[in-house]
Protein backbone atom coordinates (compact mmCIF):
# COMPACT_ATOMS: atom_id res chain seq x y z
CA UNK A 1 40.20 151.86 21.71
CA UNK A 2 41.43 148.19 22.36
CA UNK A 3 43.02 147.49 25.73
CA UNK A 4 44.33 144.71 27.53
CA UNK A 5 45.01 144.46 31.54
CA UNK A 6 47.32 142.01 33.64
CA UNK A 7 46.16 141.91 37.38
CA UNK A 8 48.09 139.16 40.26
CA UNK A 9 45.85 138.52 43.44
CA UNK A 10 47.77 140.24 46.43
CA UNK A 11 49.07 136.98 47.84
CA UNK A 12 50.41 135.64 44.71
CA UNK A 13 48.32 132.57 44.08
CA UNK A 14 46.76 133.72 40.62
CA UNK A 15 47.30 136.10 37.46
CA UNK A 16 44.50 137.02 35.16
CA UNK A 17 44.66 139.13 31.93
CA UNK A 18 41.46 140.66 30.27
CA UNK A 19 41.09 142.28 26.93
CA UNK A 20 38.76 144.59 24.73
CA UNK A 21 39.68 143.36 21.57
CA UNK A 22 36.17 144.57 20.01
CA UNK A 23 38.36 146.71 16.95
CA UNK A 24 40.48 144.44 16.72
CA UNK A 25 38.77 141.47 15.15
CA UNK A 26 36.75 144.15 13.20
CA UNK A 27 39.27 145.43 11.65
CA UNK A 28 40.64 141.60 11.01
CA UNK A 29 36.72 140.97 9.47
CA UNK A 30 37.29 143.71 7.08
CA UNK A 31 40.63 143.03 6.14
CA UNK A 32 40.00 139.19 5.10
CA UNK A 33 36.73 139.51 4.25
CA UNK A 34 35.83 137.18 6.59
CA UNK A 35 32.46 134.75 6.77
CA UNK A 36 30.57 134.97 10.54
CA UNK A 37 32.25 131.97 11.61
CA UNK A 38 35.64 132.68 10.41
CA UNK A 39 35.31 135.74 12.11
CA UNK A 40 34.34 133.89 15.57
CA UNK A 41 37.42 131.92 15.22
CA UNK A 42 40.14 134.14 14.13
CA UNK A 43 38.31 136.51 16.76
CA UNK A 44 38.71 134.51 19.50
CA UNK A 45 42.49 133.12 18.77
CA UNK A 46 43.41 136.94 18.27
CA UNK A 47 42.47 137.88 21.61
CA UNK A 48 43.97 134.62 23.12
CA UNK A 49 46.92 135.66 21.24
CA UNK A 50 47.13 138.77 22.54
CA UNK A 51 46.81 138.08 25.84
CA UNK A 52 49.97 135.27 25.70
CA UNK A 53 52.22 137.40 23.97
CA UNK A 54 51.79 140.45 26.20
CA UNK A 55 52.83 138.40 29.06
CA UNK A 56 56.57 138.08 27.26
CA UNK A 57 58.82 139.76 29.03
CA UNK A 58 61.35 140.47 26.07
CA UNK A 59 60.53 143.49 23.75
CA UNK A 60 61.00 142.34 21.05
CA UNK A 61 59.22 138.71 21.67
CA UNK A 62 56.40 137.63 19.68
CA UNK A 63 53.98 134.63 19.90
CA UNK A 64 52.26 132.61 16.71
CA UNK A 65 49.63 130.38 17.10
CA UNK A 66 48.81 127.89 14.95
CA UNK A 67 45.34 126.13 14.72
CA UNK A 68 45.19 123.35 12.12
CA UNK A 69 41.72 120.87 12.30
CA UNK A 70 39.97 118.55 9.95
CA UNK A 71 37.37 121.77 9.15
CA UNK A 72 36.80 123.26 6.09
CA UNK A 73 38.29 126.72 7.57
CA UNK A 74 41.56 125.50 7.15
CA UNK A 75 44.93 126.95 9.37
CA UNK A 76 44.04 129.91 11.26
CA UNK A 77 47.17 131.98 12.25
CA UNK A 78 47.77 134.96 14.82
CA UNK A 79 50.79 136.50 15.73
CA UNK A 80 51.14 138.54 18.92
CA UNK A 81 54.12 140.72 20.30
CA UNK A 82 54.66 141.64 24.06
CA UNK A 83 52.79 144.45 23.75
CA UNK A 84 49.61 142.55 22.86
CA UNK A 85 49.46 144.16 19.59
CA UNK A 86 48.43 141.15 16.88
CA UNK A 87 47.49 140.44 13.38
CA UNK A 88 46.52 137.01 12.05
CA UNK A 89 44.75 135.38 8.93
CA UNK A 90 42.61 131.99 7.88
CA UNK A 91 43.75 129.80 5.19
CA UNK A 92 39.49 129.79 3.75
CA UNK A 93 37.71 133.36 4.95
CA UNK A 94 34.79 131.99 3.05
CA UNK A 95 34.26 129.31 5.02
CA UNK A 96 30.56 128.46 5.39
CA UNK A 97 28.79 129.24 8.95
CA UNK A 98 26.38 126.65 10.66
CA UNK A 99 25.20 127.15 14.08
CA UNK A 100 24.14 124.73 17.44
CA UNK A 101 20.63 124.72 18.20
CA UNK A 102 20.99 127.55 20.90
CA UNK A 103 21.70 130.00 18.04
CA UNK A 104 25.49 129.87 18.55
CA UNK A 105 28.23 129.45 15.84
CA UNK A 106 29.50 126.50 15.25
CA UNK A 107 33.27 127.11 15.23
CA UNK A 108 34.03 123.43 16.04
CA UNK A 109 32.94 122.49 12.88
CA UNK A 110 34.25 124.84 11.13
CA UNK A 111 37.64 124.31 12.78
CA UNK A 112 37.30 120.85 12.98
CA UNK A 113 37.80 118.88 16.21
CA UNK A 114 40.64 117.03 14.80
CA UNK A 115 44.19 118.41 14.51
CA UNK A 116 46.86 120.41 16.19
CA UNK A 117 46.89 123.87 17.99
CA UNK A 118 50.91 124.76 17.49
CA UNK A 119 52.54 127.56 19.37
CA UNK A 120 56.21 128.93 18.90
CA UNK A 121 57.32 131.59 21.26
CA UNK A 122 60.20 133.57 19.97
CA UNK A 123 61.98 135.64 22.90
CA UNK A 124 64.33 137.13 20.33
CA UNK A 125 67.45 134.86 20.64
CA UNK A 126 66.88 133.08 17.56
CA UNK A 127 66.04 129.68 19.84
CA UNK A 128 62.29 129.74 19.93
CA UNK A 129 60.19 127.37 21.96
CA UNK A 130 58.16 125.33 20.10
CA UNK A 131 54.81 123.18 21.91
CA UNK A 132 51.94 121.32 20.20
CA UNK A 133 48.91 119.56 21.46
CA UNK A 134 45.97 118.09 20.01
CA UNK A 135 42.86 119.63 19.54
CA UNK A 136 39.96 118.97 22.05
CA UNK A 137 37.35 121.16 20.70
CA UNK A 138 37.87 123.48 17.91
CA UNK A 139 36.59 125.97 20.15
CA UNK A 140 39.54 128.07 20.58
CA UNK A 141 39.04 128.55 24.24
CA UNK A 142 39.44 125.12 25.09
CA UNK A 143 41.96 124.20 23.43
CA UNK A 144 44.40 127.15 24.49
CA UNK A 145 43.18 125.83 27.79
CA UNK A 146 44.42 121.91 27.08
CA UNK A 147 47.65 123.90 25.75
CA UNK A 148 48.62 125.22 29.12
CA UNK A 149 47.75 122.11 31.14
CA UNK A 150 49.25 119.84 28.49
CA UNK A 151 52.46 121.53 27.17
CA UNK A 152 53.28 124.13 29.92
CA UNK A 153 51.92 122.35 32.97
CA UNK A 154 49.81 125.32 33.97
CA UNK A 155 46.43 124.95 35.36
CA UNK A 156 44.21 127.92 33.36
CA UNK A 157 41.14 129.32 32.36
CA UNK A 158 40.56 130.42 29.33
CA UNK A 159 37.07 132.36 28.04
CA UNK A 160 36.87 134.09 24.78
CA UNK A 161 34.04 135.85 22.95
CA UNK A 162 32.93 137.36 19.50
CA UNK A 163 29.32 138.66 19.16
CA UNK A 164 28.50 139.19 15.40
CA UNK A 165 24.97 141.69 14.82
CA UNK A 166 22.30 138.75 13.73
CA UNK A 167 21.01 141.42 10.66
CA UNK A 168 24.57 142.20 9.12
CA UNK A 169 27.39 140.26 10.59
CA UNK A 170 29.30 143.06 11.70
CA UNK A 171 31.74 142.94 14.84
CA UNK A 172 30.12 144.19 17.91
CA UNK A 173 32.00 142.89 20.79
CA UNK A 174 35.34 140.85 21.02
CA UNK A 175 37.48 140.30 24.08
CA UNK A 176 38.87 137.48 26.54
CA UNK A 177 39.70 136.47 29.68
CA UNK A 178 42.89 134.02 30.56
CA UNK A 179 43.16 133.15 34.32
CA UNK A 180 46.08 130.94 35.76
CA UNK A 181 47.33 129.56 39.07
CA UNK A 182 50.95 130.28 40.05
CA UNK A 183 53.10 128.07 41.69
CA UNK A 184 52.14 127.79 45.78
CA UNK A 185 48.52 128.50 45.17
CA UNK A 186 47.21 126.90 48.12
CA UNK A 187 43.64 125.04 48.16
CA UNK A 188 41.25 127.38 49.83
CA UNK A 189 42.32 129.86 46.77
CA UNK A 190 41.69 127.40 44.40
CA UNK A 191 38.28 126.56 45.57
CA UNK A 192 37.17 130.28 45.11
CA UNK A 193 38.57 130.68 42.12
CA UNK A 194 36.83 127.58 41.07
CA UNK A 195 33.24 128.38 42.44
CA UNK A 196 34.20 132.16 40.83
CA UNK A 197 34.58 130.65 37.55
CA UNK A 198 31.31 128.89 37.77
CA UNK A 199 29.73 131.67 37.90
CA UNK A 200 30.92 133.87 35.43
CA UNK A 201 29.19 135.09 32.17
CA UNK A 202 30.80 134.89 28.74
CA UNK A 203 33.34 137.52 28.43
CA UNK A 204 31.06 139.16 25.47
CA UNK A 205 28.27 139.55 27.97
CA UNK A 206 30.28 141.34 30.73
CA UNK A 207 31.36 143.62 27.31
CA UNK A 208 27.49 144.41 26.52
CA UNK A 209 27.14 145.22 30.30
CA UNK A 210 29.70 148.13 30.01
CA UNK A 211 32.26 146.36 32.43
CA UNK A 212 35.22 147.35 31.95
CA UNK A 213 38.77 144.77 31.63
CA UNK A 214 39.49 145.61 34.97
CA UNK A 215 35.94 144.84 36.50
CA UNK A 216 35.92 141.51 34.48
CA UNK A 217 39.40 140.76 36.32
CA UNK A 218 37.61 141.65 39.55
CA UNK A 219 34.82 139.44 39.03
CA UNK A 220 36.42 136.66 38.32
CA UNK A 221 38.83 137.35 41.15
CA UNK A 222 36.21 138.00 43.56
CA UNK A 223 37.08 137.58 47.15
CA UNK A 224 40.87 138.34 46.41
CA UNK A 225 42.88 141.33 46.95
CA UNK A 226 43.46 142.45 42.90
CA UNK A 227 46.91 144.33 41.55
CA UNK A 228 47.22 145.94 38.49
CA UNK A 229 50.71 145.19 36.95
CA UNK A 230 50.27 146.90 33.57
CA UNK A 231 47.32 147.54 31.57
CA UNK A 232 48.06 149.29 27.10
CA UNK A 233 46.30 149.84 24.27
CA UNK A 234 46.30 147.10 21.87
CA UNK A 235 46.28 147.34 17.90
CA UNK A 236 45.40 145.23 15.09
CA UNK A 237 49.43 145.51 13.76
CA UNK A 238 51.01 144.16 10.90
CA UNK A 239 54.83 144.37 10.38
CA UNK A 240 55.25 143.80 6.48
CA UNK A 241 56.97 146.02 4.58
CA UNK A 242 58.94 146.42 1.70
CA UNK A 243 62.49 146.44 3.01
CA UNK A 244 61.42 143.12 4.63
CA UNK A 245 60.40 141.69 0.87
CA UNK A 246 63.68 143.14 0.06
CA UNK A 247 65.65 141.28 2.38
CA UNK A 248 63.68 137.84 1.32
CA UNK A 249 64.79 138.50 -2.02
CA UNK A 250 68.00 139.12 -1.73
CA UNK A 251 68.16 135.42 0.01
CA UNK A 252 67.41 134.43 -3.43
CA UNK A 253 69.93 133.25 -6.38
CA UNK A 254 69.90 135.33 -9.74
CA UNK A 255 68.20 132.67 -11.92
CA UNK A 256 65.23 132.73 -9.48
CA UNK A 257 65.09 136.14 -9.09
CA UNK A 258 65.05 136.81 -13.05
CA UNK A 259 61.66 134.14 -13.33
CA UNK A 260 59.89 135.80 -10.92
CA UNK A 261 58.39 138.88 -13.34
CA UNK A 262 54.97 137.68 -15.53
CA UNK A 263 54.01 138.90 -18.82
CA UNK A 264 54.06 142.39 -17.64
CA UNK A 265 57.13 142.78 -16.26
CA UNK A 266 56.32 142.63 -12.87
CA UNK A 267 55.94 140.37 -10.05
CA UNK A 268 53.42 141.15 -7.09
CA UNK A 269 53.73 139.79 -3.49
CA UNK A 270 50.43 140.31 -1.14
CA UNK A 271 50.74 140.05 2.39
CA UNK A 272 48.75 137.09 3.86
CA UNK A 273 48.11 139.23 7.40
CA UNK A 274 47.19 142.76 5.69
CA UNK A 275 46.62 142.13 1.79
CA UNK A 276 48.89 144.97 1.34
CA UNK A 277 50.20 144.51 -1.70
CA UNK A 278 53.85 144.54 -3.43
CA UNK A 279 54.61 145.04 -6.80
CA UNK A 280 58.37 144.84 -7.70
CA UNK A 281 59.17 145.62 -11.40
CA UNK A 282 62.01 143.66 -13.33
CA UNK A 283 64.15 146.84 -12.85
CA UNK A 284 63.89 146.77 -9.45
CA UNK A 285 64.69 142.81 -9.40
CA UNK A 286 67.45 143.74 -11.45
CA UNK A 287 69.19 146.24 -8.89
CA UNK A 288 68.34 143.74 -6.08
CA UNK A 289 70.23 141.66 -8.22
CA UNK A 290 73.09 144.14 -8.41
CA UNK A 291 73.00 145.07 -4.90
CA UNK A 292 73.49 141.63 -4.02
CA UNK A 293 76.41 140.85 -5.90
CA UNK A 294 78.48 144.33 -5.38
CA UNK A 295 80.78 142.78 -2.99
């Protein structure tokens, strides 16, 4: 099972969040049918996704993320609620993988370097906030870092990790690791956060060791007094549903409604997060229609 973990140092000079996110991305691989890179990268902005929307306050906030570079994966998308729970999607699951020299994927590439990472909070008012920065990387990590220092102002660390099986592709590990300084951190707790951060292996390989969230949090607060605030299970959750399509159409005029049936009869809608699929006959457009127009 997926968790996720918020801890504050004792003094409150620094938060860190940590998450497991391992059946999370593997159920995203199997939903979208997802190449080994495109699973690195939706991977990876999943659990940083995660991790930002569980630190809403609100219940019924939610987070999107929005990465768009010059790569021939196209958007990828998560959306995130204050739980943690997320679901996401990229525009071109097929994208093709190429790796770095060390073996590694190539998610840059992919991604392209070139572009915008976009993120809209919503805290349920109807107002959202809305920041964008460029891309420095395509590496995920680093750019939700540059987000934080360039939009919010926030001085962060951000590590995130997806470790495919060389043989089949499959998921093995996915998690994260987001670290920030809170207003009043004073120097000498900067400095070992700093030299703790140098030495800290990717989040995957802490995973493999059998470390758990809060042991990763430890370790890369070493030398600080660690509180837990909250730590949940987190779930690869999507929120579609029929009464929602339902809704959407009603939004619609009569005329457009009445074109949207093919050949058959029927018109399907697919869900770009799940691939859950819709079908609404012309009878049931038709009492939408009626519905609609009763008062």
């Amino acid at each position: 099972m997926d968790k996720i973990i918020r801890c504050i140092t004792s003094d409150g000079a620094i938060m860190a969040s940590a998450i497991d996110a391992s059946d999370i991305v593997f159920t995203a691989k199997k939903l979208h049918n997802l190449s080994r890179v495109s699973t690195a990268a939706l991977g990876r902005l999943l659990c940083a996704t995660s991790m930002m929307g569980n630190m809403l306050k609100q219940p019924d906030a939610f987070i999107n993320l929005r990465m768009l570079g010059d790569g021939e994966m196209g958007a990828v998308v998560a959306v995130g609620d204050s739980r943690g729970n997320v679901r996401g999607y990229v525009q071109n699951p097929d994208c093709p993988t190429t790796y770095y020299e060390n073996g590694k994927l190539n998610v840059s590439q992919a991604v392209g370097a070139n572009g915008t990472l976009k993120v809209m909070r919503d805290y349920g008012t109807g107002d959202p906030y809305i920041g964008q920065v460029e891309l420095v990387s395509g590496e995920i990590a680093e750019d939700v870092t540059n987000y934080y220092a360039t939009s919010e102002q926030i001085p962060t660390v951000c590590a995130l990790g997806v470790l495919l099986d060389k043989e089949n592709g499959e998921v093995l590990l996915a998690g994260g690791l987001l670290i920030q300084l809170l207003p009043g951190a004073y120097d000498e707790a900067i400095d070992r956060l700093e030299q703790n951060v140098a030495k800290l292996e990717p989040v995957t390989t802490m995973l493999a060791k059998g470390m758990s969230i809060l042991d990763i949090c430890k370790t890369a607060l070493d030398g600080f007094e660690v509180e837990v605030l909250d730590e949940n299970p987190v779930n690869y959750v999507c929120s579609c549903s029929r009464e929602k399509l339902e809704r959407y159409f009603m939004t619609m005029s009569d005329e457009e409604l009445r074109t949207l049936p093919d050949e058959s009869g029927a018109t399907e809608a697919v869900c770009q997060f799940c691939n859950k699929r819709y079908v609404f006959t012309r009878d049931d457009l038709e009492k939408l229609i009626a519905e609609k127009n009763k008062d």
